[in-house]
N, C-alpha and C. Protein backbone atom coordinates (compact mmCIF):
# COMPACT_ATOMS: atom_id res chain seq x y z
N UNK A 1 119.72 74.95 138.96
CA UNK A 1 119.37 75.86 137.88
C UNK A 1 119.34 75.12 136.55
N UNK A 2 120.64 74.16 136.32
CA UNK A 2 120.29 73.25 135.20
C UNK A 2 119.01 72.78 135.14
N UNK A 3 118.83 71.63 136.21
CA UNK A 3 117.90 71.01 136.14
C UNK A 3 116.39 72.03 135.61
N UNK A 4 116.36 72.92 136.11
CA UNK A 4 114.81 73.85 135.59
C UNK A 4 114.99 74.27 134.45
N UNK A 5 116.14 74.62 133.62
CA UNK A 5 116.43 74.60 132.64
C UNK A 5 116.18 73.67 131.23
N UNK A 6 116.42 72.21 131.91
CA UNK A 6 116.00 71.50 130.37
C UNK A 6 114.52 71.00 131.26
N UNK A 7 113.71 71.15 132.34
CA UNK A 7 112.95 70.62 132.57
C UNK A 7 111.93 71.81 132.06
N UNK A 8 112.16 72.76 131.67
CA UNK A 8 111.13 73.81 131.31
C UNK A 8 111.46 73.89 129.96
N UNK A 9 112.52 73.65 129.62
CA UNK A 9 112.74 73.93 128.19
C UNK A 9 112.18 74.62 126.71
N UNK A 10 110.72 73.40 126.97
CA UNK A 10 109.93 73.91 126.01
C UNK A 10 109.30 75.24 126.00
N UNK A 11 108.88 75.58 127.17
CA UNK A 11 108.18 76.74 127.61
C UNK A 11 109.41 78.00 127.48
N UNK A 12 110.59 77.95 127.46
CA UNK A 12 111.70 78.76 127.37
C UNK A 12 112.07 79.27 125.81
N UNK A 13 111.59 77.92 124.57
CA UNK A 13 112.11 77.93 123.63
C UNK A 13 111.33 78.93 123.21
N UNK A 14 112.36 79.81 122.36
CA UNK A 14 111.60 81.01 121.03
C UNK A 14 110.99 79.96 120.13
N UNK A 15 109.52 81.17 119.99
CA UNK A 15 108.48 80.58 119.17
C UNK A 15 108.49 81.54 117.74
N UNK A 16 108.23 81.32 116.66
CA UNK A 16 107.83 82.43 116.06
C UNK A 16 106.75 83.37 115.48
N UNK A 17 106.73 84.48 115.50
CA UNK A 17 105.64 85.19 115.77
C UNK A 17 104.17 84.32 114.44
N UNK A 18 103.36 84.77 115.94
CA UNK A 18 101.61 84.03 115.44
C UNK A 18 101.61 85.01 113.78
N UNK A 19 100.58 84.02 113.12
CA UNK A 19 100.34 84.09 111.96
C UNK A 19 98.68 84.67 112.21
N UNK A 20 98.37 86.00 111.86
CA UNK A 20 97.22 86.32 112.01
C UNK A 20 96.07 87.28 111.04
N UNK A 21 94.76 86.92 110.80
CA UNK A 21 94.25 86.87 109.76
C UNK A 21 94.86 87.04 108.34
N UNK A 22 95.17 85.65 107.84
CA UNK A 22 95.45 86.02 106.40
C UNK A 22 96.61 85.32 106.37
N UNK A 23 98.10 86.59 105.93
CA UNK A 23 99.29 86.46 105.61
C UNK A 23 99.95 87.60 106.19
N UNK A 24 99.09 88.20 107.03
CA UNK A 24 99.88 89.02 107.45
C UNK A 24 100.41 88.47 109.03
N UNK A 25 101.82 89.02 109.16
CA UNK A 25 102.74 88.17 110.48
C UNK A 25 102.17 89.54 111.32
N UNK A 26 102.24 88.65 112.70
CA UNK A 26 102.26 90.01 114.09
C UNK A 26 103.77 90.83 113.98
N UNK A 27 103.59 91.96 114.00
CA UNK A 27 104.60 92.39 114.34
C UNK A 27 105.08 93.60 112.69
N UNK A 28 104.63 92.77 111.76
CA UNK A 28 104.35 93.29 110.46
C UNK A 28 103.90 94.59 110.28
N UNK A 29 104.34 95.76 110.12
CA UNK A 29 103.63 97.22 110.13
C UNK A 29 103.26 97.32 108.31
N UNK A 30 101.78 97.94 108.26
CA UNK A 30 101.32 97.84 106.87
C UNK A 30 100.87 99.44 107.04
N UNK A 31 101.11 100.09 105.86
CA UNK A 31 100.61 101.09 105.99
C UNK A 31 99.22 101.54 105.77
N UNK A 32 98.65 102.44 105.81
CA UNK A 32 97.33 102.59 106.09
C UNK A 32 96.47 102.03 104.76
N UNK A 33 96.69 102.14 103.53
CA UNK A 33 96.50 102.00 102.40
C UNK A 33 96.90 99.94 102.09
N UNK A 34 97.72 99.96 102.36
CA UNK A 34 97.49 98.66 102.31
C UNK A 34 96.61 97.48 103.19
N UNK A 35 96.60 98.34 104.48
CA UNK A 35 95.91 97.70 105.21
C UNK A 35 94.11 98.06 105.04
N UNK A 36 94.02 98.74 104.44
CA UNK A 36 92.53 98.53 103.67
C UNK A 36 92.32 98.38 102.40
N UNK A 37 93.92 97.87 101.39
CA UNK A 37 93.40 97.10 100.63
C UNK A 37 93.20 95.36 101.23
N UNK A 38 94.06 95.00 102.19
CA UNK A 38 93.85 93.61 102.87
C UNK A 38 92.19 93.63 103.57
N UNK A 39 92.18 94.27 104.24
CA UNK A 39 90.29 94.40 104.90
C UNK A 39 89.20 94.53 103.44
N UNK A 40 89.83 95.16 102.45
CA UNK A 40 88.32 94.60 101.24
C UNK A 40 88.35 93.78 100.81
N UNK A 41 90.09 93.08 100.64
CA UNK A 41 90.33 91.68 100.08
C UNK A 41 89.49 90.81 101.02
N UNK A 42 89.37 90.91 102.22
CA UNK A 42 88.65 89.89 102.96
C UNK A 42 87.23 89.87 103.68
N UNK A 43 86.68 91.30 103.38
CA UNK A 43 85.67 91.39 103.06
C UNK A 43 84.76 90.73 102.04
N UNK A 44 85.43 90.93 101.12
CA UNK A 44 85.00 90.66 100.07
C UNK A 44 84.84 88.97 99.55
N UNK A 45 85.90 88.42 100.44
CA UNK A 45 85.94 86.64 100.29
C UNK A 45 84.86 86.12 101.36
N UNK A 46 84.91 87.18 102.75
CA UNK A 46 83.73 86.47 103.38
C UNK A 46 81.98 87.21 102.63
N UNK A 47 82.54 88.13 101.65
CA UNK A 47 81.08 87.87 101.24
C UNK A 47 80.20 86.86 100.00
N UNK A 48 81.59 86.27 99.76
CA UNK A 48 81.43 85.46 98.57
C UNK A 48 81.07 83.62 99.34
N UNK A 49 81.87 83.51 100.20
CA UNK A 49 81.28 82.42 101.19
C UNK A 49 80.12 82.78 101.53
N UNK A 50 79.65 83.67 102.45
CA UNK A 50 78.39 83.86 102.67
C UNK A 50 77.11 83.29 101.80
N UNK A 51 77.32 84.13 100.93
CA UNK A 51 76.54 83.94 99.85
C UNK A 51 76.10 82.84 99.21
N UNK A 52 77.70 81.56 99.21
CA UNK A 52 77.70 80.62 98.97
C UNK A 52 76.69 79.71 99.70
N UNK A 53 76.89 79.88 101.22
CA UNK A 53 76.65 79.24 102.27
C UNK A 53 74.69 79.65 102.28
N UNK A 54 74.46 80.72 102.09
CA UNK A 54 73.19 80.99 102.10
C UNK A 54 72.21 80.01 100.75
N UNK A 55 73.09 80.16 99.74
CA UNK A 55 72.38 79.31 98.85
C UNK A 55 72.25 77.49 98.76
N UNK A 56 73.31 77.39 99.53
CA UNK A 56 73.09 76.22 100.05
C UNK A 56 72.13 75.93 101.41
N UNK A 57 71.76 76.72 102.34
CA UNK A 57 70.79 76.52 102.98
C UNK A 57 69.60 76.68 102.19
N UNK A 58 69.28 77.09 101.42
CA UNK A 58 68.20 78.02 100.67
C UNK A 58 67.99 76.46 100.26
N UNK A 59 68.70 75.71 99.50
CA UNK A 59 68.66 74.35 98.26
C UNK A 59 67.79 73.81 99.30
N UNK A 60 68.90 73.39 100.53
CA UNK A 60 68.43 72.44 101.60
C UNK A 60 67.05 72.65 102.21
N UNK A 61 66.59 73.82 102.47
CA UNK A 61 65.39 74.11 102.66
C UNK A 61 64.24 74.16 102.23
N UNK A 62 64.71 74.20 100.86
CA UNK A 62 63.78 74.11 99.73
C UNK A 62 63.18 72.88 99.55
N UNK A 63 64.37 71.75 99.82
CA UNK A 63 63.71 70.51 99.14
C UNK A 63 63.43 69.77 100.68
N UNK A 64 64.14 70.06 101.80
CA UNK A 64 63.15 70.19 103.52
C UNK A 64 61.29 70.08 103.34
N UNK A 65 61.06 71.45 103.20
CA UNK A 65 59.70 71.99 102.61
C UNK A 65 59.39 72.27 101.68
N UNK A 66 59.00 71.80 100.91
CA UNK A 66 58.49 72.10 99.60
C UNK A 66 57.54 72.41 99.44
N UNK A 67 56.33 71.90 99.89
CA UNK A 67 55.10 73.13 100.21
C UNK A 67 55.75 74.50 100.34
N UNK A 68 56.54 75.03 101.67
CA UNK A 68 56.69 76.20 101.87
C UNK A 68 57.18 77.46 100.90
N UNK A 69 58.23 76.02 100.37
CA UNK A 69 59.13 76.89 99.13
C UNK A 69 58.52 76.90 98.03
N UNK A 70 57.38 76.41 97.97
CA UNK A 70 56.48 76.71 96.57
C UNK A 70 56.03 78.14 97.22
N UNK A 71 55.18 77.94 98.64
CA UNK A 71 54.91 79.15 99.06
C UNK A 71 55.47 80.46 98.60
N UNK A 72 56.35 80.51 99.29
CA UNK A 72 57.02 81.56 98.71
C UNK A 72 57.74 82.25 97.66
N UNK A 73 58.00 80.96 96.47
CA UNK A 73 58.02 81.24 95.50
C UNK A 73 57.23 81.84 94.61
N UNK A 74 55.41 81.65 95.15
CA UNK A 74 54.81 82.19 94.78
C UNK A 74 54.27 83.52 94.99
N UNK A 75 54.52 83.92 96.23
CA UNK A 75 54.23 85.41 96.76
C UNK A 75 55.41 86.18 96.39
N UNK A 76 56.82 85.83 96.14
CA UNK A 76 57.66 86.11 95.18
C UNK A 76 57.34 86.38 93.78
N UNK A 77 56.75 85.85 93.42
CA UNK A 77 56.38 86.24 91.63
C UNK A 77 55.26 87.15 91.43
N UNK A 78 54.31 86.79 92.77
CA UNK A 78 53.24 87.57 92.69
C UNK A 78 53.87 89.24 92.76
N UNK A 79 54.32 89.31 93.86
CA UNK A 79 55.35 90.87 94.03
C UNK A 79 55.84 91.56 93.01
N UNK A 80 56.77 90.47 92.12
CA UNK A 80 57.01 90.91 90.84
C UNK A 80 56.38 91.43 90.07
N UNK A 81 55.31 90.64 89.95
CA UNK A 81 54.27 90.69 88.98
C UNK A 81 53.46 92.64 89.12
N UNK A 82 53.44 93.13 90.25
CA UNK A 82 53.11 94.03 90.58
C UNK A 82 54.08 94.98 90.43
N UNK A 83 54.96 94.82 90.44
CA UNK A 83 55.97 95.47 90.51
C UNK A 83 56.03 96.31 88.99
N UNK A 84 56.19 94.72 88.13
CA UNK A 84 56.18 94.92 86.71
C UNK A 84 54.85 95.09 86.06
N UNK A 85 53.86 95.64 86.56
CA UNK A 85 52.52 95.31 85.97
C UNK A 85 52.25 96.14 84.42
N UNK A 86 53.04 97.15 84.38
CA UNK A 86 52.72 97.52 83.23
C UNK A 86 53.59 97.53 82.15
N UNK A 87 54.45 96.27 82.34
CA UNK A 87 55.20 96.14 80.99
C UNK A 87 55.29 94.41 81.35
N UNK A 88 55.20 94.20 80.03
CA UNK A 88 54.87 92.61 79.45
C UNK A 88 55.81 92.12 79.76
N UNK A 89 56.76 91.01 80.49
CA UNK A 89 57.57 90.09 80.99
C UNK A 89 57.35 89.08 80.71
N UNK A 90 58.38 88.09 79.81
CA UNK A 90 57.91 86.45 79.85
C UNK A 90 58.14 86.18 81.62
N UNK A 91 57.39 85.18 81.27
CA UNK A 91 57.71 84.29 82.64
C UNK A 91 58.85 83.81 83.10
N UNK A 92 59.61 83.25 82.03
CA UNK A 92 61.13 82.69 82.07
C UNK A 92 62.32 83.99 82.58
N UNK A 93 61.54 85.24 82.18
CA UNK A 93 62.43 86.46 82.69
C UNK A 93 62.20 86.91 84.42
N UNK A 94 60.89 86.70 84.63
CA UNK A 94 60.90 87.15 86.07
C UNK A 94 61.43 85.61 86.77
N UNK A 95 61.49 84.32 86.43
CA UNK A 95 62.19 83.40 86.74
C UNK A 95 63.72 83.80 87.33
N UNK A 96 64.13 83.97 85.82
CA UNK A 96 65.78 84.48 86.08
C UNK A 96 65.73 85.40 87.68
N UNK A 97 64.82 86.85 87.40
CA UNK A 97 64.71 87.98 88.02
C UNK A 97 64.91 87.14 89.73
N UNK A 98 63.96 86.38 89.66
CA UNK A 98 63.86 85.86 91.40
C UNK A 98 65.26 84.74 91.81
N UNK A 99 65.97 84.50 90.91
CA UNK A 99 66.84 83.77 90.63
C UNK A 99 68.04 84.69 91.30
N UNK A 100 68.14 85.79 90.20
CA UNK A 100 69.16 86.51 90.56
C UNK A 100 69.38 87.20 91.57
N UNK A 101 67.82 87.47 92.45
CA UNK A 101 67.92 88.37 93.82
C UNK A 101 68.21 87.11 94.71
N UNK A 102 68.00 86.11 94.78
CA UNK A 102 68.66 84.72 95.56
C UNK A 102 69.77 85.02 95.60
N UNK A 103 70.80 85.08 94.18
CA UNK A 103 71.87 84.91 94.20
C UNK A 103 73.06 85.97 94.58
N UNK A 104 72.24 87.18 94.82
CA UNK A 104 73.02 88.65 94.91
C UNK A 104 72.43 88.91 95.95
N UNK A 105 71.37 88.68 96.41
CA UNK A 105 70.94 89.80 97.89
C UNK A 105 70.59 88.55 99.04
């Protein structure tokens, strides 16, 4: 019985409880209210990576194809352009405009 004893040992030893999404411990009871302020907190960080991560493919792709991404930069402005047809826009503003739907949607 010794002998299986220190020969298993490790597998015998208390571990302590898994650490799971976040900071919250297993075993941890959160009440309902906190536990959906933790789910928007981390909502909200994977939507800020995301976002991150998208604009960095976007860079990489851009300068990949550059034909393409002129492409579509241009059927992009053109859209605008329709969009806004009856009020005067500098150019540098629907710039920003296509800028900022990159960066938010």
């Amino acid at each position: 019985m010794l002998r299986y004893v220190t020969q298993n040992a490790s597998r015998l030893a208390v571990r302590p409880p898994a650490l799971t999404r976040g900071m919250a411990l297993e075993g941890t009871k959160f009440s309902e209210g906190e536990k959906a302020i933790e789910d928007l907190y981390f909502t909200k960080e994977d939507q800020r990576l995301l976002a991150k991560l998208l604009l960095k493919v976007k860079e990489q792709s851009d300068i990949a194809d550059k034909h393409a991404a002129e492409g579509v930069k241009a059927a992009e402005l053109s859209a605008l352009k329709q969009i806004l047809a009856k009020v005067d826009v500098p150019r540098e503003v629907m710039d920003k405009l296509i800028k900022w739907k990159h960066t938010h949607y």
